[in-house]
C-alpha atoms as a PDB file:
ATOM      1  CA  UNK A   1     237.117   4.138 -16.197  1.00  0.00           C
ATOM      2  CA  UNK A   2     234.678   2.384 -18.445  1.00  0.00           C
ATOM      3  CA  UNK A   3     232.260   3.797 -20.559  1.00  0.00           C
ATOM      4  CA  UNK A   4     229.231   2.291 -22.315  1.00  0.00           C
ATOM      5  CA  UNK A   5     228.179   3.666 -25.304  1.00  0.00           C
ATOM      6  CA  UNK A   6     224.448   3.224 -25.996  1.00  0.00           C
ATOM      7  CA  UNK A   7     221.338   3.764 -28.278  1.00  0.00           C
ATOM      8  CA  UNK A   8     218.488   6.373 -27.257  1.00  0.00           C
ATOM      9  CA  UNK A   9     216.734   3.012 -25.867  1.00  0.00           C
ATOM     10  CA  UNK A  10     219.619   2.683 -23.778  1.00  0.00           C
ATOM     11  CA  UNK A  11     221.218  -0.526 -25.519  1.00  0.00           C
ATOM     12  CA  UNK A  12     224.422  -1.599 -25.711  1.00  0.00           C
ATOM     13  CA  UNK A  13     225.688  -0.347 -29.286  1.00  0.00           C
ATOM     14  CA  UNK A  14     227.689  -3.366 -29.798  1.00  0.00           C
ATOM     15  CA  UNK A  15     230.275  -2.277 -31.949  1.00  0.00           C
ATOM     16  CA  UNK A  16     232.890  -0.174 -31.639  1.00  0.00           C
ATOM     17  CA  UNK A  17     233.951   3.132 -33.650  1.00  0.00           C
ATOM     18  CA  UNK A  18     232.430   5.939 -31.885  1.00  0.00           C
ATOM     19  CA  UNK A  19     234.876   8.835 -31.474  1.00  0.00           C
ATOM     20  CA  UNK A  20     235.069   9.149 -27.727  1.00  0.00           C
ATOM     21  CA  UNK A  21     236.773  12.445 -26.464  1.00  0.00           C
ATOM     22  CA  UNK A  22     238.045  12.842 -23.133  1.00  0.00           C
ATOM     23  CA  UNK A  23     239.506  15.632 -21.891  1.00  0.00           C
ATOM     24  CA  UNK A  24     240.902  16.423 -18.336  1.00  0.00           C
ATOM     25  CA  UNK A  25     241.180  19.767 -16.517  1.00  0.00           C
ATOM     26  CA  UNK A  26     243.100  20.718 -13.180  1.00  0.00           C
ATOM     27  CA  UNK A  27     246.133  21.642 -11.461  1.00  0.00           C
ATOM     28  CA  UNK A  28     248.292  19.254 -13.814  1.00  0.00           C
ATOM     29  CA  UNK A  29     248.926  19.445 -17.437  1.00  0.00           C
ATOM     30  CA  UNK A  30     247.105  15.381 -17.777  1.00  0.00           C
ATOM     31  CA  UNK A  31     249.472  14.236 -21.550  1.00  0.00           C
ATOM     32  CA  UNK A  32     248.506  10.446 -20.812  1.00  0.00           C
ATOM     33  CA  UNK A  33     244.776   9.856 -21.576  1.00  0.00           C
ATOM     34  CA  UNK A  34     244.413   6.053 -23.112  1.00  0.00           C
ATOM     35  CA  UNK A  35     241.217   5.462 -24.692  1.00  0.00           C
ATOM     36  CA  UNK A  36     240.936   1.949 -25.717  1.00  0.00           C
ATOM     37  CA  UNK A  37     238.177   0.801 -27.852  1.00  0.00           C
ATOM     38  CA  UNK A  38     236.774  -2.516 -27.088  1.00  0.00           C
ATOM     39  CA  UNK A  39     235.004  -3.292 -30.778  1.00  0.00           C
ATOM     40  CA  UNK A  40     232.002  -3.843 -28.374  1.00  0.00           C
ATOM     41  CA  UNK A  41     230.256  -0.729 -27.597  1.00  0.00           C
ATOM     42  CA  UNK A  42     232.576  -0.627 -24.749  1.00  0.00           C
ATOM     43  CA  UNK A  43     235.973   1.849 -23.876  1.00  0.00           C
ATOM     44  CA  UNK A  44     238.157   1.764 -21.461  1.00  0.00           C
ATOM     45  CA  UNK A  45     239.941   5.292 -20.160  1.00  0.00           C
ATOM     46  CA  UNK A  46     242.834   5.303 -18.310  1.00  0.00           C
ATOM     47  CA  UNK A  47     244.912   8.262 -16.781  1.00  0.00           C
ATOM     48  CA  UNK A  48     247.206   8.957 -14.047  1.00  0.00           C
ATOM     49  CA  UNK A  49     246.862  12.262 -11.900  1.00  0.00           C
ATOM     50  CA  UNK A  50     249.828  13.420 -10.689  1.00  0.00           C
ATOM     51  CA  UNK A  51     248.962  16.378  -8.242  1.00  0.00           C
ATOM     52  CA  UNK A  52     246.340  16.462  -5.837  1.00  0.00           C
ATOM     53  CA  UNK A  53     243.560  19.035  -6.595  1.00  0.00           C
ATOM     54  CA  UNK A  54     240.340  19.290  -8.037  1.00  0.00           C
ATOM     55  CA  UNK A  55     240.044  18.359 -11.850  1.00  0.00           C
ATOM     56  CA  UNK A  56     236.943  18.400 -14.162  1.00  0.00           C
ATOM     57  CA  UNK A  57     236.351  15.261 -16.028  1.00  0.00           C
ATOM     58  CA  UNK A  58     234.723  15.755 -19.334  1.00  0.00           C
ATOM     59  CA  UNK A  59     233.173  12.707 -21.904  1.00  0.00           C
ATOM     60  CA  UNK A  60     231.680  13.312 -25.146  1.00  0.00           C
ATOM     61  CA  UNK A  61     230.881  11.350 -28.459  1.00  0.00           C
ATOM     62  CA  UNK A  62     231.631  12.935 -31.438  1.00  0.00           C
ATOM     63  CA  UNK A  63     228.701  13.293 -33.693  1.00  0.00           C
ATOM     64  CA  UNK A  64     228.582  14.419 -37.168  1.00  0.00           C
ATOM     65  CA  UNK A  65     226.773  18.056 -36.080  1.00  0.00           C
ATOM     66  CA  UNK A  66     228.682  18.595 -32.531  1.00  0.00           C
ATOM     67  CA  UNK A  67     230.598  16.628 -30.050  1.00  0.00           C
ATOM     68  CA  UNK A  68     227.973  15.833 -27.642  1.00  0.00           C
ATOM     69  CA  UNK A  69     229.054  15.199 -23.253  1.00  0.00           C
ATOM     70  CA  UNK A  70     227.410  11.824 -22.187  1.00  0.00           C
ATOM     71  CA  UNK A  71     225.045  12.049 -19.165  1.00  0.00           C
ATOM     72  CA  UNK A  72     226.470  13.269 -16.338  1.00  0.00           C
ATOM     73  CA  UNK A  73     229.060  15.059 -18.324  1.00  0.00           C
ATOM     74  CA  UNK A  74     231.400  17.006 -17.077  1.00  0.00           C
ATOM     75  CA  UNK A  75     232.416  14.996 -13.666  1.00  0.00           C
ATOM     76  CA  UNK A  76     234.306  17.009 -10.865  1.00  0.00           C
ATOM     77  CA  UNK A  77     237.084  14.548  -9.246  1.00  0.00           C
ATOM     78  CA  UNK A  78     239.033  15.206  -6.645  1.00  0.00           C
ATOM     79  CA  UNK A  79     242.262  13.394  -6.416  1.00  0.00           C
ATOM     80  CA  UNK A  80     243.642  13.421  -2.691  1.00  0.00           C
ATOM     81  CA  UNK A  81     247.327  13.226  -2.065  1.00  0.00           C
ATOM     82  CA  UNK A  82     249.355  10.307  -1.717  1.00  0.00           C
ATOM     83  CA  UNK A  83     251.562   8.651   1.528  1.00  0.00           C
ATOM     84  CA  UNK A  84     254.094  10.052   2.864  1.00  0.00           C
ATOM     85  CA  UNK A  85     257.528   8.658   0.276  1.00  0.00           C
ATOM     86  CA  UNK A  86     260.813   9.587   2.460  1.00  0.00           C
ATOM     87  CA  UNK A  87     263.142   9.461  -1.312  1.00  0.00           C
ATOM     88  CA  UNK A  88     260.472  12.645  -2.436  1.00  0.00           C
ATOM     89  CA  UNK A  89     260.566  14.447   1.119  1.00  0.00           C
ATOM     90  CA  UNK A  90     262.916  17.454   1.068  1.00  0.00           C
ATOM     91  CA  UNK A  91     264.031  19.910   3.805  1.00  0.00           C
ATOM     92  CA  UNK A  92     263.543  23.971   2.438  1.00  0.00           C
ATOM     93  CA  UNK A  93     266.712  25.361   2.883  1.00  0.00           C
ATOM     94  CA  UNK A  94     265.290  28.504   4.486  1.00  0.00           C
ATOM     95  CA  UNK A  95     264.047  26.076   7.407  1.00  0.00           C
ATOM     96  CA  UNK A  96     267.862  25.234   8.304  1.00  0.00           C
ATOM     97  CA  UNK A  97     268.683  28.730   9.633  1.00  0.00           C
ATOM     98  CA  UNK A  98     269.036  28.653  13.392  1.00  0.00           C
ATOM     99  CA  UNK A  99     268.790  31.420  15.729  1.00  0.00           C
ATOM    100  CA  UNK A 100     271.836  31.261  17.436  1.00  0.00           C
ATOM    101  CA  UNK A 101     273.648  31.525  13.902  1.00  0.00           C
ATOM    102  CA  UNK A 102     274.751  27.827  13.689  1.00  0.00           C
ATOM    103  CA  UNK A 103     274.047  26.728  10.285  1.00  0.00           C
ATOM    104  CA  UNK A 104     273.428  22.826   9.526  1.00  0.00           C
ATOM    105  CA  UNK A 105     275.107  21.022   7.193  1.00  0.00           C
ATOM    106  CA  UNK A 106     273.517  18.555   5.163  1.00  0.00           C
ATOM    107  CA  UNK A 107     275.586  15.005   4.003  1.00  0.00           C
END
């Protein structure tokens, strides 16, 4: 994610040291926010979601009076899951019962 910080005239700031917040919201605790500040006017945001669900993506400079969301602020993403990994796929144990009392044995 990139973000652009600009004047009301909707320049390019050109310098860096505005306090960007981000802050992430959904079914996973999200400890790994990077905000790296370019020195340009420019940040870069990076984050890795680790559950599927719906999260709320929220962006705001921090100004001397109030932190203030950039337009568009907050952003609803939804992060669909992954493919299928066989080393991550599990059987439930309670799905190994049998009906004709044989239980299964797993190597």
């Amino acid at each position: 994610l990139e973000v652009l910080v600009c004047d009301q005239f909707a320049n390019l700031c050109g310098r860096g040291g505005t306090q960007l917040l981000v802050s992430i919201e959904g079914p996973d605790n999200i400890d790994n926010i990077v905000i790296h500040d370019k020195d340009n006017g420019t940040y870069s945001v990076t984050y890795t979601l680790r559950k599927a669900g719906d999260y709320t993506l929220s962006l705001q400079l921090a100004t001397e009076i109030e932190n203030e969301h950039i337009h568009g602020s907050p952003y609803y993403l939804c992060a669909r899951p992954g493919p299928y990994y066989f080393l991550k796929t599990r059987v439930h144990p309670s799905s190994l019962e049998t009906e004709c009392g044989v239980d299964l044995v797993m190597f």
